[in-house]
C-alpha atoms as a PDB file:
ATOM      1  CA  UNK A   1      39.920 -16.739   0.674  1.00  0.00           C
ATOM      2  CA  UNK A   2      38.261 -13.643   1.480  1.00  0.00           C
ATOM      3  CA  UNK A   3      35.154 -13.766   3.595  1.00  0.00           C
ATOM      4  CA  UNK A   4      31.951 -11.796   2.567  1.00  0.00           C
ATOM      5  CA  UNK A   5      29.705 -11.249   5.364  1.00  0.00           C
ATOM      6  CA  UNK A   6      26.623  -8.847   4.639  1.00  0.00           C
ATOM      7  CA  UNK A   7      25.857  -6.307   7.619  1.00  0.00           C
ATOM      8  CA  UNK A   8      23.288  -7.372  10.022  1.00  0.00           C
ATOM      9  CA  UNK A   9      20.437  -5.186  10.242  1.00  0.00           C
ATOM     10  CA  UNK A  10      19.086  -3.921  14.218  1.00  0.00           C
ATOM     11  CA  UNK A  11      16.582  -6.635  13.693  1.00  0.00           C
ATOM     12  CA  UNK A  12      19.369  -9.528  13.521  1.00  0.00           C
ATOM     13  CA  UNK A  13      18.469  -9.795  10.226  1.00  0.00           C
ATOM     14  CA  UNK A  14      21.786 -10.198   7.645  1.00  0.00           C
ATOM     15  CA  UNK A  15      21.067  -7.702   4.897  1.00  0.00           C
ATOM     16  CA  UNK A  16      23.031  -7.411   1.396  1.00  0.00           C
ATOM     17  CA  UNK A  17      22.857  -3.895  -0.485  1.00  0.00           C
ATOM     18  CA  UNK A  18      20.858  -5.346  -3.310  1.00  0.00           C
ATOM     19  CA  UNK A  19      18.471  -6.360  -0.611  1.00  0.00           C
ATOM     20  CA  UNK A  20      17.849  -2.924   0.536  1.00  0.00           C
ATOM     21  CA  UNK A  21      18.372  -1.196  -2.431  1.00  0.00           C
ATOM     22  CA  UNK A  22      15.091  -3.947  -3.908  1.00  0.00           C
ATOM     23  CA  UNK A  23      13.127  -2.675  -0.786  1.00  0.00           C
ATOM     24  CA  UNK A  24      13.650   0.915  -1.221  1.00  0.00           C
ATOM     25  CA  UNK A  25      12.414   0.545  -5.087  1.00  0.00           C
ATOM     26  CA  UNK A  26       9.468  -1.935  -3.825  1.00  0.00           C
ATOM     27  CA  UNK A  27       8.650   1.109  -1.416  1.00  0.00           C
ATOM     28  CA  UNK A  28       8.863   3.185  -4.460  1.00  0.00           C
ATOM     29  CA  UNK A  29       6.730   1.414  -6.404  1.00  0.00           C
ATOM     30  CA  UNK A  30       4.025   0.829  -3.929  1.00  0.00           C
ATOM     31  CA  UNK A  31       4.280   4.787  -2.725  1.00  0.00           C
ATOM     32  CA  UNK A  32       3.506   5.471  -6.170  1.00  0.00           C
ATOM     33  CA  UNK A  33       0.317   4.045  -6.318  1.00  0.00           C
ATOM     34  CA  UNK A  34      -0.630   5.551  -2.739  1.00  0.00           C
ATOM     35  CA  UNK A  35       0.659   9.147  -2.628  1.00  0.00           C
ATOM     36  CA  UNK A  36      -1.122   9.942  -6.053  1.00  0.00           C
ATOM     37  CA  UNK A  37      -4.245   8.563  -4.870  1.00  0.00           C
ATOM     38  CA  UNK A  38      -4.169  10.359  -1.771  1.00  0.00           C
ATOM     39  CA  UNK A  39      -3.800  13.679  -3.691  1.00  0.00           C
ATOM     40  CA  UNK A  40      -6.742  12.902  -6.068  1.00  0.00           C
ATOM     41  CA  UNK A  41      -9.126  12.278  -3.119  1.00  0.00           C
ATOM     42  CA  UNK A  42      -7.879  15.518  -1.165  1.00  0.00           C
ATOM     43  CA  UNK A  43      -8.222  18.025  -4.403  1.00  0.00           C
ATOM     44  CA  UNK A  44     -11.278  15.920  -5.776  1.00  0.00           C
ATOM     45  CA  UNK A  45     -12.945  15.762  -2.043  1.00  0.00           C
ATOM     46  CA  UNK A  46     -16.589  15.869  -3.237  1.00  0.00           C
ATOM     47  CA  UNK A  47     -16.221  13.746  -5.856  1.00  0.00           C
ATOM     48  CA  UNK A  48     -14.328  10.822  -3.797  1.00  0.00           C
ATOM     49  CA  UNK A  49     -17.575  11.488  -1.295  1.00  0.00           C
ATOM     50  CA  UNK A  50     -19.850  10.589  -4.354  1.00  0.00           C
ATOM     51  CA  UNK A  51     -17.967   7.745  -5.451  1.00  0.00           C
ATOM     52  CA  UNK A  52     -17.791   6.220  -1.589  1.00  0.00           C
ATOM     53  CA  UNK A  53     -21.907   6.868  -1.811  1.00  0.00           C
ATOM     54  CA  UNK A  54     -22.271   5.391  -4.819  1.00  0.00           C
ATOM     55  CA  UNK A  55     -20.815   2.498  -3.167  1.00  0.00           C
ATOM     56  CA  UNK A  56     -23.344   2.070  -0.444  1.00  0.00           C
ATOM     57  CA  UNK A  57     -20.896   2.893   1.975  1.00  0.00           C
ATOM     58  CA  UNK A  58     -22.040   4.153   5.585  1.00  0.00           C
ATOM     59  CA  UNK A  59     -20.168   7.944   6.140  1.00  0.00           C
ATOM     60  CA  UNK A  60     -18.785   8.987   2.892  1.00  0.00           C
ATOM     61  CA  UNK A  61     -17.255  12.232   4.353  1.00  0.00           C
ATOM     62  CA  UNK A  62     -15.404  10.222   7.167  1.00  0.00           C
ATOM     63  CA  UNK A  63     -14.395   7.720   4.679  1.00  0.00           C
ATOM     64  CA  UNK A  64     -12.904   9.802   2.077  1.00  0.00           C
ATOM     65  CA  UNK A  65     -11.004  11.383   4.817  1.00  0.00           C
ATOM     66  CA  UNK A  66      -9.893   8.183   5.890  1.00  0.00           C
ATOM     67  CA  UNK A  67      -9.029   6.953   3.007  1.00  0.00           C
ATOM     68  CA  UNK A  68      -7.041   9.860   2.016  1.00  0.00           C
ATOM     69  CA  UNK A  69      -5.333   9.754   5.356  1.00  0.00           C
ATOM     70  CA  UNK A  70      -4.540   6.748   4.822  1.00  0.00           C
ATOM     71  CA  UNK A  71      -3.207   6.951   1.219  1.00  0.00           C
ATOM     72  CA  UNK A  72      -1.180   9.854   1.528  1.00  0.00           C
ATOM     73  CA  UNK A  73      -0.078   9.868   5.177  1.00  0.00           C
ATOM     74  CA  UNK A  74       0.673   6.099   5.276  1.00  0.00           C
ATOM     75  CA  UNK A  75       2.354   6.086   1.779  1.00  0.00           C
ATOM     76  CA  UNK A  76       4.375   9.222   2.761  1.00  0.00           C
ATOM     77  CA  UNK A  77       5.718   7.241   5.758  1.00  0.00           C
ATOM     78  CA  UNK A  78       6.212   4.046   3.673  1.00  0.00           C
ATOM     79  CA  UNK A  79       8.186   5.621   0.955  1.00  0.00           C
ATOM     80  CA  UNK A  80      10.689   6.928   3.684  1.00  0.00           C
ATOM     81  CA  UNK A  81      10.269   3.847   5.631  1.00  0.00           C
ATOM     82  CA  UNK A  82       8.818   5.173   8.570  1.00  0.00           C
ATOM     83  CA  UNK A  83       6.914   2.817  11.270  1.00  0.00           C
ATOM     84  CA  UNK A  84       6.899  -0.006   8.033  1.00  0.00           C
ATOM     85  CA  UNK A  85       6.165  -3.351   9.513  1.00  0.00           C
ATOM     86  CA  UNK A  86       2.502  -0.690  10.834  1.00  0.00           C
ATOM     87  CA  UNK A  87       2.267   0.651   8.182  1.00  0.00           C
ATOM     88  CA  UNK A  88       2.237  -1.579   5.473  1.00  0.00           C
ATOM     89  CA  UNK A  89      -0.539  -3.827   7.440  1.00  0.00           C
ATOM     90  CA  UNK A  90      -2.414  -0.984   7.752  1.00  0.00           C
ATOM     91  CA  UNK A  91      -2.257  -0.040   3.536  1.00  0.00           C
ATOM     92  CA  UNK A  92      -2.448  -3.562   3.184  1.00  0.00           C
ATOM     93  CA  UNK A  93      -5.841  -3.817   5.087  1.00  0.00           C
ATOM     94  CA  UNK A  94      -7.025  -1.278   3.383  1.00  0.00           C
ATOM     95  CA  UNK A  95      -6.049  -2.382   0.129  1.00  0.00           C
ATOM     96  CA  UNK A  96      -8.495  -5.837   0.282  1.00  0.00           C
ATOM     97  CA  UNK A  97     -10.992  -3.510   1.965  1.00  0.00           C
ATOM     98  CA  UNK A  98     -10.873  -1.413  -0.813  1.00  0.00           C
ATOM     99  CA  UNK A  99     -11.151  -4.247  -3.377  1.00  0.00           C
ATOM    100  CA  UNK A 100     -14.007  -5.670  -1.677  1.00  0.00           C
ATOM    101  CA  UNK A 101     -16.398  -2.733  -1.051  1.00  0.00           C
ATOM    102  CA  UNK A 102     -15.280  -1.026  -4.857  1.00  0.00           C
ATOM    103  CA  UNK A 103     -14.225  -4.210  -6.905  1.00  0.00           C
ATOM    104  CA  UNK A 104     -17.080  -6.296  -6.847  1.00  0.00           C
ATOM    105  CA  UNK A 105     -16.381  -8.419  -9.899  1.00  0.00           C
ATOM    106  CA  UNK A 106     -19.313 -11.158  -8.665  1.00  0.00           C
ATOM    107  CA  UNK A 107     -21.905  -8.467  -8.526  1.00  0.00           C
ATOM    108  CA  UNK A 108     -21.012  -6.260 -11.488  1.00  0.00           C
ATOM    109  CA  UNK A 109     -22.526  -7.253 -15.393  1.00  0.00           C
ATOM    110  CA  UNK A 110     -20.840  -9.586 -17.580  1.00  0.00           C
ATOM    111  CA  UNK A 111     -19.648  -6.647 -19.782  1.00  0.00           C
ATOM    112  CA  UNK A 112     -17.573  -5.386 -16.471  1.00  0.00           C
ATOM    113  CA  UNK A 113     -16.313  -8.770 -14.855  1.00  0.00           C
ATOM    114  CA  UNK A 114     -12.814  -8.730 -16.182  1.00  0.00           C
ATOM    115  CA  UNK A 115     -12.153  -5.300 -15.826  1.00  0.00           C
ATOM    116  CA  UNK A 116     -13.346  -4.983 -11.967  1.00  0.00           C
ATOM    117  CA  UNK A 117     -11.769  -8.636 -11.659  1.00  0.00           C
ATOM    118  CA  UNK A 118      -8.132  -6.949 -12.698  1.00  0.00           C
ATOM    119  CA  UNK A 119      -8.508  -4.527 -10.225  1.00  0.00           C
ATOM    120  CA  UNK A 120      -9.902  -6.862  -7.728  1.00  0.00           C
ATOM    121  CA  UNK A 121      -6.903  -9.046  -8.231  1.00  0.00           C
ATOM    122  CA  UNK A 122      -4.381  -6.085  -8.305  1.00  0.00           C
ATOM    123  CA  UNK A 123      -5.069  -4.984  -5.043  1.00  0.00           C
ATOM    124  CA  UNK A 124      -4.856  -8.376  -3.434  1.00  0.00           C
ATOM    125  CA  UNK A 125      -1.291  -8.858  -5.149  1.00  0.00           C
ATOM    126  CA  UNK A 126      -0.730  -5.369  -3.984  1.00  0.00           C
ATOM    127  CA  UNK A 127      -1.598  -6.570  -0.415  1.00  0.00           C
ATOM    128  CA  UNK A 128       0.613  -9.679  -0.374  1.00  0.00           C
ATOM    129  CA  UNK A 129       3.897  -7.069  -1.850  1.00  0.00           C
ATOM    130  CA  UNK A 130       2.836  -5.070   1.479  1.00  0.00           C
ATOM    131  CA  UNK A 131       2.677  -8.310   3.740  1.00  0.00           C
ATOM    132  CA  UNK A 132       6.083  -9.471   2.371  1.00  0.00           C
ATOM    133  CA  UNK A 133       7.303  -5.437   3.614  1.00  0.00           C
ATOM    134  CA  UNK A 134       5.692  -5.493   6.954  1.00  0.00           C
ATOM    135  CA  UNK A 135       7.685  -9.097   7.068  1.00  0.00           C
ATOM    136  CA  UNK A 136      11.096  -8.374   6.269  1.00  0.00           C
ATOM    137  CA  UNK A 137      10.938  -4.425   6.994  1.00  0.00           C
ATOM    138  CA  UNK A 138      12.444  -1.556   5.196  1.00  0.00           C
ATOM    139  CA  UNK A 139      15.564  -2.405   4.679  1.00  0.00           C
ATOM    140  CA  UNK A 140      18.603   0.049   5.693  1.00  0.00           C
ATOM    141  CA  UNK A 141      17.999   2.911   3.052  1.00  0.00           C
ATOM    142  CA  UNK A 142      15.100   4.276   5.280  1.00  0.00           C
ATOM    143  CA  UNK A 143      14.238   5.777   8.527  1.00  0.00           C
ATOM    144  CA  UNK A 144      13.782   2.457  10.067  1.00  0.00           C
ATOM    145  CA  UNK A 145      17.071   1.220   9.055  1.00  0.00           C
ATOM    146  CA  UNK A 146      16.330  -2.746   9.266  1.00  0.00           C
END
């Protein structure tokens, strides 16, 4: 009987391809949600300063940059897999701070509860899919290769 070992990733980690073909499309996924957001803020620059004011949030200027730093820079590297483990805690950071300064579902009127409470609860889920990649890594289709 033939044996089927999967290759073992720099990390020690035993990889299959379905493993790393499921992390590149998770990276996908999540890069699509980042990247395009990114772009927004950076073409729509005033207007993501007036929606960090309207907010209440100290330094809208250096937050928008931030933000769209963040966004397009970090979700440029984690689509190619690029610094990962980093860089999904980072996005992933950012994603509960970003559901807890704009996605105040306890503070908003009953009319608005469930929607800001979806969005609230998307970006937490969001976080958790970018713990799991800062985890287990990239897998071998990207630049980090584990």
């Amino acid at each position: 009987m033939a044996s089927t070992t999967a290759p073992m990733s720099s990390s020690g980690v035993t990889t299959t391809s379905m493993q790393d073909v499921l992390a590149l499309v998770g990276r996908i996924l999540i890069a699509y949600l980042f990247i395009p957001a990114g772009i927004g803020k950076l073409m729509g620059f005033a207007g993501t300063v007036g929606y960090i004011t309207s907010a209440g949030l100290p330094l809208p200027e250096v937050a928008a940059v931030i933000a769209i730093i963040v966004e397009l820079g970090f979700g440029i590297a984690l689509l190619l897999g690029f610094k990962t483990r980093i860089v999904a805690i980072v996005l992933a950071v950012f994603t509960v701070a970003a559901a807890l300064a704009f996605h105040k579902y306890w503070a908003v009127d009953v009319a608005k509860v469930m929607g800001t409470k979806i969005n609230f609860d998307k970006n937490i889920a969001i976080a958790g899919g970018l713990l799991a990649l800062a985890a287990f890594g990239a897998g071998r289709l990207s630049i980090d290769k584990r």
